[in-house]
Protein backbone atom coordinates (compact mmCIF):
# COMPACT_ATOMS: atom_id res chain seq x y z
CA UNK A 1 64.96 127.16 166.01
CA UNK A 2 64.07 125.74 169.24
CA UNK A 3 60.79 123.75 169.19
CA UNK A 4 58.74 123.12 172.08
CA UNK A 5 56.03 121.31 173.21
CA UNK A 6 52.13 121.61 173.31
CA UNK A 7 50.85 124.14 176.08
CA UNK A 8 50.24 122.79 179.15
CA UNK A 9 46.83 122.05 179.02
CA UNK A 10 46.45 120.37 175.66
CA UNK A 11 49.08 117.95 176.86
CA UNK A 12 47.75 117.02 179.68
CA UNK A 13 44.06 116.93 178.64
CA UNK A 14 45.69 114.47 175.97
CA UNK A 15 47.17 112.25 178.35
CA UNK A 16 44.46 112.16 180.75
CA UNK A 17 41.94 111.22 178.27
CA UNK A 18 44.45 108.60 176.40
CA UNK A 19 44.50 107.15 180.14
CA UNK A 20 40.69 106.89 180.05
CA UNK A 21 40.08 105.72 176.91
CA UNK A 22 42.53 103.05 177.08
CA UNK A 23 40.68 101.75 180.12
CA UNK A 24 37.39 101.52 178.27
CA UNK A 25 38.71 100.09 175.29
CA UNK A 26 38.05 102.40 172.59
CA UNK A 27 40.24 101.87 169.98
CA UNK A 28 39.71 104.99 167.59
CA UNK A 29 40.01 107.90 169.78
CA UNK A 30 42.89 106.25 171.43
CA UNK A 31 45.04 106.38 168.35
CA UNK A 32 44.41 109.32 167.21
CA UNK A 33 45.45 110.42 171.04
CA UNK A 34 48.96 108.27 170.74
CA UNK A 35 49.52 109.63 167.23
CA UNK A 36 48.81 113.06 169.06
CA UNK A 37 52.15 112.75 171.53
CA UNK A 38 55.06 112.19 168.94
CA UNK A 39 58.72 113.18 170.65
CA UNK A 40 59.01 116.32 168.94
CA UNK A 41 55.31 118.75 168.62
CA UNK A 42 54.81 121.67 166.42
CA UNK A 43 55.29 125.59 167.99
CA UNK A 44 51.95 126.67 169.95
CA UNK A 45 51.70 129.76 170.87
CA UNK A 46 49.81 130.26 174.03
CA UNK A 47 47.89 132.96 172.85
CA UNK A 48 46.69 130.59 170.59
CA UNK A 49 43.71 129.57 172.35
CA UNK A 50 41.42 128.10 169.26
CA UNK A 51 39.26 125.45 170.98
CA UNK A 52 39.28 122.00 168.57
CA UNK A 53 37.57 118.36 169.32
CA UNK A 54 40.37 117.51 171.36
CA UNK A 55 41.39 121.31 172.76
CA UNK A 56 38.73 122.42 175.17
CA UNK A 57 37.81 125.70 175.80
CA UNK A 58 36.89 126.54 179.36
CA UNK A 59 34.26 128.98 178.89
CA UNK A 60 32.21 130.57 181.23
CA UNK A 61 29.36 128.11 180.73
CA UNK A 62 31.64 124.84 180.96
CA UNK A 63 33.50 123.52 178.23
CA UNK A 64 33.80 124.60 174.72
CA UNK A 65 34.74 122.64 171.62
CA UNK A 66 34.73 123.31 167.68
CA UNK A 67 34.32 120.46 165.35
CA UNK A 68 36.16 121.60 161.87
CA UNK A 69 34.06 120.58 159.13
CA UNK A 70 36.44 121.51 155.65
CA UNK A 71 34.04 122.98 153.20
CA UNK A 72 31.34 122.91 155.85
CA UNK A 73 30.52 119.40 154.23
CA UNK A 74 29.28 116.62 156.24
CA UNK A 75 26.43 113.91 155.76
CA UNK A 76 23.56 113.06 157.34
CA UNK A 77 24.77 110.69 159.98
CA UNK A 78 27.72 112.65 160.75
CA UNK A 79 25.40 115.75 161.39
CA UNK A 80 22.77 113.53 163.60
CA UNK A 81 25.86 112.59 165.38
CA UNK A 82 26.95 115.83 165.79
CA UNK A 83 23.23 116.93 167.49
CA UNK A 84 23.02 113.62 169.67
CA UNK A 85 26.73 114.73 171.45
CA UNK A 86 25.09 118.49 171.66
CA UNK A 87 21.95 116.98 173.62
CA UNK A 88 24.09 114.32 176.02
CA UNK A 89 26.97 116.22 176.63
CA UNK A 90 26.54 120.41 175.72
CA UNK A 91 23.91 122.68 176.30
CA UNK A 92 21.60 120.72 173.77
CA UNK A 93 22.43 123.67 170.99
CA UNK A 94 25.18 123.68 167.70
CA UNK A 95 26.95 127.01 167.22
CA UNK A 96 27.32 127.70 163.21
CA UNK A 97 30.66 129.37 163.21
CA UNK A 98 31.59 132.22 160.70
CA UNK A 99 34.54 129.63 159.32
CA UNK A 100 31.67 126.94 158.67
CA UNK A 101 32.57 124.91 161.62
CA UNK A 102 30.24 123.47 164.51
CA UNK A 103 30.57 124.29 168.17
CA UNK A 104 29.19 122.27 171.24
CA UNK A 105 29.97 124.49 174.32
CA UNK A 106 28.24 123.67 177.96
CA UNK A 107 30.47 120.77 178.29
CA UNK A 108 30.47 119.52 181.97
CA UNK A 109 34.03 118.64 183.66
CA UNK A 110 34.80 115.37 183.80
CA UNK A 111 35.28 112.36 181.06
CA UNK A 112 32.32 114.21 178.83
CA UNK A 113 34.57 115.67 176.39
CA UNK A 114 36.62 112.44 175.62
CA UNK A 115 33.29 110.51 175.04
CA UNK A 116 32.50 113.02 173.14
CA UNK A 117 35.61 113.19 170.94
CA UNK A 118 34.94 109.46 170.67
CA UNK A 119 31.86 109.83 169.03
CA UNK A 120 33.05 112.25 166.47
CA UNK A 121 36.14 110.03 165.39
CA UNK A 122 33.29 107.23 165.32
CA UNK A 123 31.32 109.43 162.70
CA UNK A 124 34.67 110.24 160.85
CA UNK A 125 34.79 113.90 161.68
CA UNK A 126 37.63 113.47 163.69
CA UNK A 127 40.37 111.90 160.73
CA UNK A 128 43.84 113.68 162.69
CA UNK A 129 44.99 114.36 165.84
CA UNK A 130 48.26 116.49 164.84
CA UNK A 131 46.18 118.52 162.45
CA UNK A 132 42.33 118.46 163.72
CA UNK A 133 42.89 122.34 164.34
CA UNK A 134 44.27 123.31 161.27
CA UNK A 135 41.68 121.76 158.92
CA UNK A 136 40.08 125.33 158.62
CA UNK A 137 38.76 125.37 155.00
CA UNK A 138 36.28 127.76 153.59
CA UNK A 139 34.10 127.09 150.08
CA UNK A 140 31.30 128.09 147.98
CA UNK A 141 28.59 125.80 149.74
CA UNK A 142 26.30 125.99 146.53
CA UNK A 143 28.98 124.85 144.29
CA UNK A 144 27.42 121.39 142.29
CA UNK A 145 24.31 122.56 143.90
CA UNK A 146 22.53 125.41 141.48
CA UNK A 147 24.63 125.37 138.13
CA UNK A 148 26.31 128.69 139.06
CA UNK A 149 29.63 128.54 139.95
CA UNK A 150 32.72 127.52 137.42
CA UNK A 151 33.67 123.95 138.40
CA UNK A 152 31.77 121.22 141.43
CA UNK A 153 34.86 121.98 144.16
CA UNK A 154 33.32 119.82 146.60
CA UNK A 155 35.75 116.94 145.66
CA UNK A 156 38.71 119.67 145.73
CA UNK A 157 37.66 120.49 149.39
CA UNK A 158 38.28 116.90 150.34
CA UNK A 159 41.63 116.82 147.82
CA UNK A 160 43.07 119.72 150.02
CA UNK A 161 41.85 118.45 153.42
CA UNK A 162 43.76 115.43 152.53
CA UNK A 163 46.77 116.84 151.40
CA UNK A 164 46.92 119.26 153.80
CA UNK A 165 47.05 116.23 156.68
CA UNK A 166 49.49 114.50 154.49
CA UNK A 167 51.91 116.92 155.83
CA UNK A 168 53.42 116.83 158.98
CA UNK A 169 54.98 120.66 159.01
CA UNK A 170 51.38 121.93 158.33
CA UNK A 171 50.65 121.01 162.04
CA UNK A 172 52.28 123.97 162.87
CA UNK A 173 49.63 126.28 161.56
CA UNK A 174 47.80 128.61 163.30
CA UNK A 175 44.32 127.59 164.49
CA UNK A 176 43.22 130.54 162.89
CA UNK A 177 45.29 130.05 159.56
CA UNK A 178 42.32 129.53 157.03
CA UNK A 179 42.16 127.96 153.27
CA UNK A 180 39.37 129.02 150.48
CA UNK A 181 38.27 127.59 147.51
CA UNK A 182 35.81 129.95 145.61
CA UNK A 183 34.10 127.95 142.58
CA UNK A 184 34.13 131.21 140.76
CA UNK A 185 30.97 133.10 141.75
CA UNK A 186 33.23 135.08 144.56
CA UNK A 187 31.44 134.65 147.52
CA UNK A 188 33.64 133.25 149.90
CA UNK A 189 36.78 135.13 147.93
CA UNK A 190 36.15 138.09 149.90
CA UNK A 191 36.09 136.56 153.52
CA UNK A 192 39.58 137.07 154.42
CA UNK A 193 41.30 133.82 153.83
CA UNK A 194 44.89 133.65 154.33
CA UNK A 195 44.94 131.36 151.22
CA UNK A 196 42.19 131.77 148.83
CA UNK A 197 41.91 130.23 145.13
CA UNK A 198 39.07 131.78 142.82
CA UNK A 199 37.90 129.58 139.66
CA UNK A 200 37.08 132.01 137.49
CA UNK A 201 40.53 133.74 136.95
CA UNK A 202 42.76 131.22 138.28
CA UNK A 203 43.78 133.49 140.82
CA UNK A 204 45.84 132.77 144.37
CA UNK A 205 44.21 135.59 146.92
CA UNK A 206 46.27 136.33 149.55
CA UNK A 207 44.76 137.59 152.91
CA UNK A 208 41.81 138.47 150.44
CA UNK A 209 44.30 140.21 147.96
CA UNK A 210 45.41 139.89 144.20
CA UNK A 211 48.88 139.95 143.70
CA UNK A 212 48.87 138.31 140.20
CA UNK A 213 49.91 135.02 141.23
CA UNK A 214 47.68 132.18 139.14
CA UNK A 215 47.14 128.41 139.11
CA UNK A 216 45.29 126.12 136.95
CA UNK A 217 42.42 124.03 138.70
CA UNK A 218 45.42 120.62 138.23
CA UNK A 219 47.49 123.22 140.83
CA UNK A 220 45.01 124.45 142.86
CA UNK A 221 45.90 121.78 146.15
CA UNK A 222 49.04 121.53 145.57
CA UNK A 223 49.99 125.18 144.76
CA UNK A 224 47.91 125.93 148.11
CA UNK A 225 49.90 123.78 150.20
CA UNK A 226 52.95 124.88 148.44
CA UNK A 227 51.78 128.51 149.80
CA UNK A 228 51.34 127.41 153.11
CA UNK A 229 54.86 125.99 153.91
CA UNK A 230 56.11 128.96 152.31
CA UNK A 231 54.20 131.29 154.82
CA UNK A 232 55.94 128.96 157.48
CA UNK A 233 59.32 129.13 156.55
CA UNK A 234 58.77 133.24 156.40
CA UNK A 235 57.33 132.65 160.18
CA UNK A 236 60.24 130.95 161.21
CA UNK A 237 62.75 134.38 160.06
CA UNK A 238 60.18 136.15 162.32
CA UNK A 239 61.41 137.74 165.61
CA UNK A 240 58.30 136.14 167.68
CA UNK A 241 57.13 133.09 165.37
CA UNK A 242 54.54 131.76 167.56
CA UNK A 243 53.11 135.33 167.56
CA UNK A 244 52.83 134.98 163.58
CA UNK A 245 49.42 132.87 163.23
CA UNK A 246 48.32 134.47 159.70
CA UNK A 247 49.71 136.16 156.81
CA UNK A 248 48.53 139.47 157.62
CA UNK A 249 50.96 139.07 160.91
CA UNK A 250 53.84 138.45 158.56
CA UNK A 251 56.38 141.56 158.29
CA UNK A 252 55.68 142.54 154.61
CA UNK A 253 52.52 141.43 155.24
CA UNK A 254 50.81 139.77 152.17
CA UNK A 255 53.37 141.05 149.83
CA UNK A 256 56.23 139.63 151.36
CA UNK A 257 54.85 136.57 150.76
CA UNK A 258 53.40 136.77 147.30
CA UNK A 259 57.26 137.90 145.99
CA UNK A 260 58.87 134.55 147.49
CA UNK A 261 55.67 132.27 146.16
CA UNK A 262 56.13 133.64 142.90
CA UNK A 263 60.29 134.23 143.08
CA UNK A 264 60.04 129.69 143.82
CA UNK A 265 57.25 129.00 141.24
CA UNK A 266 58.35 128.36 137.49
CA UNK A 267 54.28 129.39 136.30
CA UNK A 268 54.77 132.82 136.91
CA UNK A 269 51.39 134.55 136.27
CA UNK A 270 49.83 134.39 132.83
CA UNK A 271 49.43 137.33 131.40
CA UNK A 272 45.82 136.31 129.66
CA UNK A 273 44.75 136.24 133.46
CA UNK A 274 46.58 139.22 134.69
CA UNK A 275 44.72 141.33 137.11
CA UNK A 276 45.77 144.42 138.88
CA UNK A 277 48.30 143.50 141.76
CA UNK A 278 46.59 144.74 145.35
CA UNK A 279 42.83 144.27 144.05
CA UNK A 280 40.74 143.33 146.82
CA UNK A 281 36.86 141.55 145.70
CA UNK A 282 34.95 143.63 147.66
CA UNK A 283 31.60 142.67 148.83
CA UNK A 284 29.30 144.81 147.39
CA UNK A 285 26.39 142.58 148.40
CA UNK A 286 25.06 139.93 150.57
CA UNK A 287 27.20 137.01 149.40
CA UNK A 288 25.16 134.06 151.58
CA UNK A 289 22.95 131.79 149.64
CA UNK A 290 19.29 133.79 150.12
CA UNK A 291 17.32 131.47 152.76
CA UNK A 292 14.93 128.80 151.08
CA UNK A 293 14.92 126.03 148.58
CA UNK A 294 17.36 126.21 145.77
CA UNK A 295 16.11 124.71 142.60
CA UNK A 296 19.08 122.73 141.24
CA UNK A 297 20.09 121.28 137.65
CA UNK A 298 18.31 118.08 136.56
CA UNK A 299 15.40 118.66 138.95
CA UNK A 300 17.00 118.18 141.94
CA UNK A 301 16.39 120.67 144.89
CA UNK A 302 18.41 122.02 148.09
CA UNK A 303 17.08 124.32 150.80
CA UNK A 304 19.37 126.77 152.47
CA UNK A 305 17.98 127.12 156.26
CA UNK A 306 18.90 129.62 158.53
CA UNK A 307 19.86 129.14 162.52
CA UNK A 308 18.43 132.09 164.67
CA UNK A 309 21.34 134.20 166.13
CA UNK A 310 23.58 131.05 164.73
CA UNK A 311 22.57 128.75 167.15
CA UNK A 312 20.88 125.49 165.85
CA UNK A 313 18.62 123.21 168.14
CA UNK A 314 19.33 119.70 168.19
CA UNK A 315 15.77 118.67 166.84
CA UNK A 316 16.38 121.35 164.46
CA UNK A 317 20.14 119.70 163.04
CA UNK A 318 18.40 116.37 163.11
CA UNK A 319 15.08 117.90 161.08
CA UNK A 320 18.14 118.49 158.29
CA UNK A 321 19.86 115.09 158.65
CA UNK A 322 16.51 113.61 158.24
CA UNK A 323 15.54 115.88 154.63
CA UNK A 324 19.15 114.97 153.20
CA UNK A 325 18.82 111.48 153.90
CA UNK A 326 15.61 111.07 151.39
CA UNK A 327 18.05 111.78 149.03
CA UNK A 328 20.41 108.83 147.46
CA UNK A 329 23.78 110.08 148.18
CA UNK A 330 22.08 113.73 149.89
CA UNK A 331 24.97 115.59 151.91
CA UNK A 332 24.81 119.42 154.21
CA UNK A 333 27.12 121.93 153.90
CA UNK A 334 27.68 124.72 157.21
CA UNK A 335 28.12 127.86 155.09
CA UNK A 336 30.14 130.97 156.58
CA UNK A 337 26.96 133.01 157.18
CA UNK A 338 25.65 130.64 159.82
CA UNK A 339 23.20 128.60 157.90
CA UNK A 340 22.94 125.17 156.69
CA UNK A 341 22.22 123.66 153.07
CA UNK A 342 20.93 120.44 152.87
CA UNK A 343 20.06 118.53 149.51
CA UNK A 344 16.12 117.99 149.43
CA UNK A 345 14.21 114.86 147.75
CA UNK A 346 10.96 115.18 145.38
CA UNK A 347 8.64 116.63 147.39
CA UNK A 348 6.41 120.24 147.73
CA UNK A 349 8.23 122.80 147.89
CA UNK A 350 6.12 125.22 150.26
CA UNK A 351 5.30 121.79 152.74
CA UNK A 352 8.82 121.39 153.08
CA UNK A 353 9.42 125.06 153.57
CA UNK A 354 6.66 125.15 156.24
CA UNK A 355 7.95 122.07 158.14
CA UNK A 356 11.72 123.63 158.39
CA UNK A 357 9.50 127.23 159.46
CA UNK A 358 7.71 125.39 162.30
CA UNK A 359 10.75 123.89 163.65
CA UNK A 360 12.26 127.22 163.65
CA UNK A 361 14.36 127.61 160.89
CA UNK A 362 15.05 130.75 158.67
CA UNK A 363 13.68 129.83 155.20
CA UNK A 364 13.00 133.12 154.20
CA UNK A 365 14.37 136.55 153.38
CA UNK A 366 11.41 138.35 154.86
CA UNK A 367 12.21 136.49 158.64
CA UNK A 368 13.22 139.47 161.13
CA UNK A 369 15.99 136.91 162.29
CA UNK A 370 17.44 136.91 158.72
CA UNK A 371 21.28 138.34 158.58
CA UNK A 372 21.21 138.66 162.58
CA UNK A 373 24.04 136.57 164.72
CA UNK A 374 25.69 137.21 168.13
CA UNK A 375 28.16 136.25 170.23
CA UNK A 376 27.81 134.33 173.12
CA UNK A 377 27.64 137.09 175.70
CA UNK A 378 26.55 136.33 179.32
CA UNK A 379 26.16 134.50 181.09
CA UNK A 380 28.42 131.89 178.74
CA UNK A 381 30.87 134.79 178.06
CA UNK A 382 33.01 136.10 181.20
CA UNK A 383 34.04 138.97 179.17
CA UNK A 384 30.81 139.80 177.88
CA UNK A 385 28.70 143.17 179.23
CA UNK A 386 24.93 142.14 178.75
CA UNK A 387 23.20 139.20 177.65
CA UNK A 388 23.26 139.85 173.97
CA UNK A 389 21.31 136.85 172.88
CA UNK A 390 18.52 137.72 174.86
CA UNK A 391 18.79 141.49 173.69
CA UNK A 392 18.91 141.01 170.16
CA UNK A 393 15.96 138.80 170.23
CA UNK A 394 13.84 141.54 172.29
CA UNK A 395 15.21 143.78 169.14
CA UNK A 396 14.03 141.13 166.32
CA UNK A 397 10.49 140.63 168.27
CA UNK A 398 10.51 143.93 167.69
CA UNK A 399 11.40 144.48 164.43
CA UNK A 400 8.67 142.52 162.64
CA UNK A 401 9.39 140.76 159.18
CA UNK A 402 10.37 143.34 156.44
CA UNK A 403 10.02 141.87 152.79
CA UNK A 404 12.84 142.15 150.60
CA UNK A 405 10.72 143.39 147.65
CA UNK A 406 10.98 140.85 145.53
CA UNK A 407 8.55 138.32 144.97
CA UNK A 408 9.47 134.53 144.16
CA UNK A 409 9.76 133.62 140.83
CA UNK A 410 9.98 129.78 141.25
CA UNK A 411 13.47 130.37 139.83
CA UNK A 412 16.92 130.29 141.68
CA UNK A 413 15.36 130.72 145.03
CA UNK A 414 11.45 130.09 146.56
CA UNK A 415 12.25 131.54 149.65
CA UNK A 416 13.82 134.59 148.56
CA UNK A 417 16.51 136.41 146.68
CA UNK A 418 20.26 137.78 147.97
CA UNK A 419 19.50 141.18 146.43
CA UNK A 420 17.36 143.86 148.41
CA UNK A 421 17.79 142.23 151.67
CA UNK A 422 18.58 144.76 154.82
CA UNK A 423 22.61 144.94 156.16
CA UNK A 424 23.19 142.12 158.67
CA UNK A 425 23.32 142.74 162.06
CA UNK A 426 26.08 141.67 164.14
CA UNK A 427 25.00 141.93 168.28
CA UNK A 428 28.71 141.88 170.47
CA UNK A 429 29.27 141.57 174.82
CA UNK A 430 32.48 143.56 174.25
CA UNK A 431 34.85 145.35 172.13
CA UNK A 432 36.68 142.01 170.62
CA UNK A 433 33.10 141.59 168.24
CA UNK A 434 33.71 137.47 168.08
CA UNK A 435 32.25 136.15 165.06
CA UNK A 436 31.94 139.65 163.50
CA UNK A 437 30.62 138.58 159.54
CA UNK A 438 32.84 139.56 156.91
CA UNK A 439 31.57 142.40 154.48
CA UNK A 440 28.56 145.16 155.06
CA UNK A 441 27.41 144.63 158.32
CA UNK A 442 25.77 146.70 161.44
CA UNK A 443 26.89 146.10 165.02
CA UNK A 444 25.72 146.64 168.25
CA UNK A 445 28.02 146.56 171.08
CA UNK A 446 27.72 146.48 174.47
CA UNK A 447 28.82 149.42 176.83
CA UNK A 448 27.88 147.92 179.94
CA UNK A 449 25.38 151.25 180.33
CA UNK A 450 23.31 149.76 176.67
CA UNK A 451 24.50 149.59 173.25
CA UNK A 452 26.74 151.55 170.84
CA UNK A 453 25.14 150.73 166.72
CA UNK A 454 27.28 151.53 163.86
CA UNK A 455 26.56 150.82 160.49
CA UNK A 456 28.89 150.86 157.19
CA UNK A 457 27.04 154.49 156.63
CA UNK A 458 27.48 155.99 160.38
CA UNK A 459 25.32 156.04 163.30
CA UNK A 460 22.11 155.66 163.69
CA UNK A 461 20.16 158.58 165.20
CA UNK A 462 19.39 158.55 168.68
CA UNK A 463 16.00 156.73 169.65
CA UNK A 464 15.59 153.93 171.49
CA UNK A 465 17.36 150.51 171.19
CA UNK A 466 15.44 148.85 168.37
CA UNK A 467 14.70 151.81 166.32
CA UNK A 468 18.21 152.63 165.74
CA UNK A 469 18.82 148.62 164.87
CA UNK A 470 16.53 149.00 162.11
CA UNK A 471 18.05 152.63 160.97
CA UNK A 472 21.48 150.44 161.26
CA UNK A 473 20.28 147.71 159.00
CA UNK A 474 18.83 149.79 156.18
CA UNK A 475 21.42 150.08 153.23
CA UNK A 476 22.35 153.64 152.63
């Protein structure tokens, strides 16, 4: 097979920069840019346009980057670092991916984005160069947290991350290849993951899907990585490889691949974990840790925080940083559903709650901007028909806060519960939906001449804008 080199543009924006950084003497960036230009570079497709930290996107609005965060886990410093480059160098925002990642976008041209780069590797977010776009890791962001999932996987999260850089073919995934680690409780089991492992049975989900192939927790990395070089060397018998990016694109699809994992493995699945072959976990509700403060084991305490249409201020990130740093040893995790939970020192509950409320932060069930995201739309978006942001938050003002029905019991959450809550709301520019949520959701898209709303149960009736957003969100 023929391998070629990087697309045009990530080449040369890695030379360029190497150039600059060399001059000002910054040692980190600049070897992770030299380790970036080996002779021989892993297949890109060009269609594979997944911004990274050191792959810009040139968005409407200036440049766009995505800082991959495995497990959504970072620290205080790291996320303070993280706001500071959003406030000198992007649009002063973070974008809370559905993958758990962080996007800067606003980016001016110019040597921004390699300073910026350079701060991340500073802050350690930026380990790779070869595989910075690959490290796309999904995992129960409660797990240690509130006592309810199987095992802790945090420390499995950074076991695969580094075994997944260990290996030099696995720069040759997709950008939009992803990993899962579910601790059991199934909530990120049912996002779609090209490689998923669940806890609680043991099992190895493929593109969300049970095919009866099982690992022990002593497997788990390995057997994942083991999964992923098999789904490249099926790529490579592919007619168009660099049109392959996830397992779903595979000919055979899922299948094809579970029958050569499990035709190369001597654990074939056991039959005390056996489980119907072609089961999908279906999301029957709201999966996303309920917005508020999470009382965990031994007294400790979290708080899950919610950023309005997935876009978090810099004062806001910082706000976080600053509540997990009381803690000895306090860390954040991005979770999928665009919100952030941070670890939480001895301290009043409802004063802490209030504090995050004033800054802006969802911290509460009841909070019309609960379960709502966007895309970017216009004017950042060139393909976008309307400036969705600023619709859907004429629809939320709207709206009004609708309680869940449930009061708090001081229990699992003080801010509200997961169950009861109305279908999210998903506002799109165009057909394409970016960051559509996985699971139950209602979405508005833009026509150009208003919106079209759909909901799992139909349409809406007719009525004007907002009304039919509310008919939308409301479970049938």
């Amino acid at each position: 097979m023929t391998v070629a080199g990087p697309p045009r543009i990530h080449t040369g924006f890695l030379r360029v920069h190497r150039v600059l950084l060399g001059r000002r003497g910054v040692a980190p960036v600049a070897r992770l840019y030299d380790v970036a230009m080996p002779d021989v570079v892993p297949p890109r497709s060009a269609g594979d346009r997944c911004p990274g930290a050191l792959r810009v996107h040139e968005a409407a609005d200036g440049g766009l980057i995505r800082v991959r965060l495995p497990g959504g886990q970072l620290d205080p410093a790291q996320l303070r670092t993280v706001a500071d480059c959003a406030a000198e160098y992007g649009d002063g925002t973070l974008e809370l991916t559905s993958r758990a990642n962080l996007q800067i976008r606003g980016i001016p041209p110019g040597g921004a984005a390699a300073r910026l780069a350079d701060r991340l590797a500073g802050a350690g977010l930026l380990p790779t160069a070869t595989h910075e776009r690959v490290r796309n890791i999904l995992a129960s962001p409660l797990s240690g947290r509130d006592g309810a999932g199987r095992p802790d996987i945090r420390e499995l999260v950074r076991a695969l991350d580094r075994a997944v850089r260990a290996e030099p073919a696995l720069a040759a995934l997709s950008g939009r290849f992803l990993f899962a680690l579910d601790d059991g409780r199934g909530d990120v089991a049912g996002l779609g993951a090209d490689l998923c492992w669940r806890a609680d049975t043991g099992a190895l989900l493929l593109a969300g899907r049970d095919h009866g192939l099982r690992m022990p927790i002593v497997r788990a990395v390995p057997g994942l990585v083991a999964a992923a070089h098999g789904f490249l060397r099926l790529r490579a018998t592919e007619p168009e490889p660099a049109a392959v990016w996830r397992v779903t694109d595979l000919s055979g699809g899922p299948a094809r691949l579970a029958e050569t994992l499990a035709a190369a493995s001597a654990d074939r699945p056991a039959g005390a974990l056996a489980a119907p072959a072609g089961r999908v976990p279906e999301i029957t509700d709201d999966p996303a840790p309920a917005p508020g403060a999470v009382a965990a084991p031994y007294g400790r305490l979290c708080v899950v925080a919610g950023a309005r249409l997935g876009r978090l201020r810099a004062d806001q990130a910082r706000l976080l940083a600053e509540i997990s740093a009381e803690v000895e040893g306090g860390s954040l995790v991005v979770t999928p559903w665009r919100s952030v939970v941070a670890d939480a020192g001895p301290q009043p509950v409802m004063g802490l709650l209030a504090r995050m409320d004033a800054a802006g932060l969802i911290v509460e069930t009841a909070s019309p901007w609960a379960g709502v995201s966007a895309c970017a739309g216009r004017p950042g978006c060139a393909r976008s028909l309307a400036d969705v942001r600023a619709d859907a938050a004429s629809a939320v003002a709207a709206a009004g806060p609708v309680p869940d029905g449930r009061e708090p019991t001081g229990g699992e959450s003080f801010g509200g519960s997961a169950a009861g809550r109305r279908l999210r709301m998903h506002w799109a520019g165009c057909e394409r939906r970016c960051g559509l949520p996985a699971g139950p959701v209602a979405v508005a898209v833009a026509t150009g001449d208003g919106y079209a709303v759909t909901a799992p149960g139909g349409p809406p009736p007719p009525g004007p804008l907002a009304e039919r957003v509310a008919q939308a969100r409301t479970p049938r």
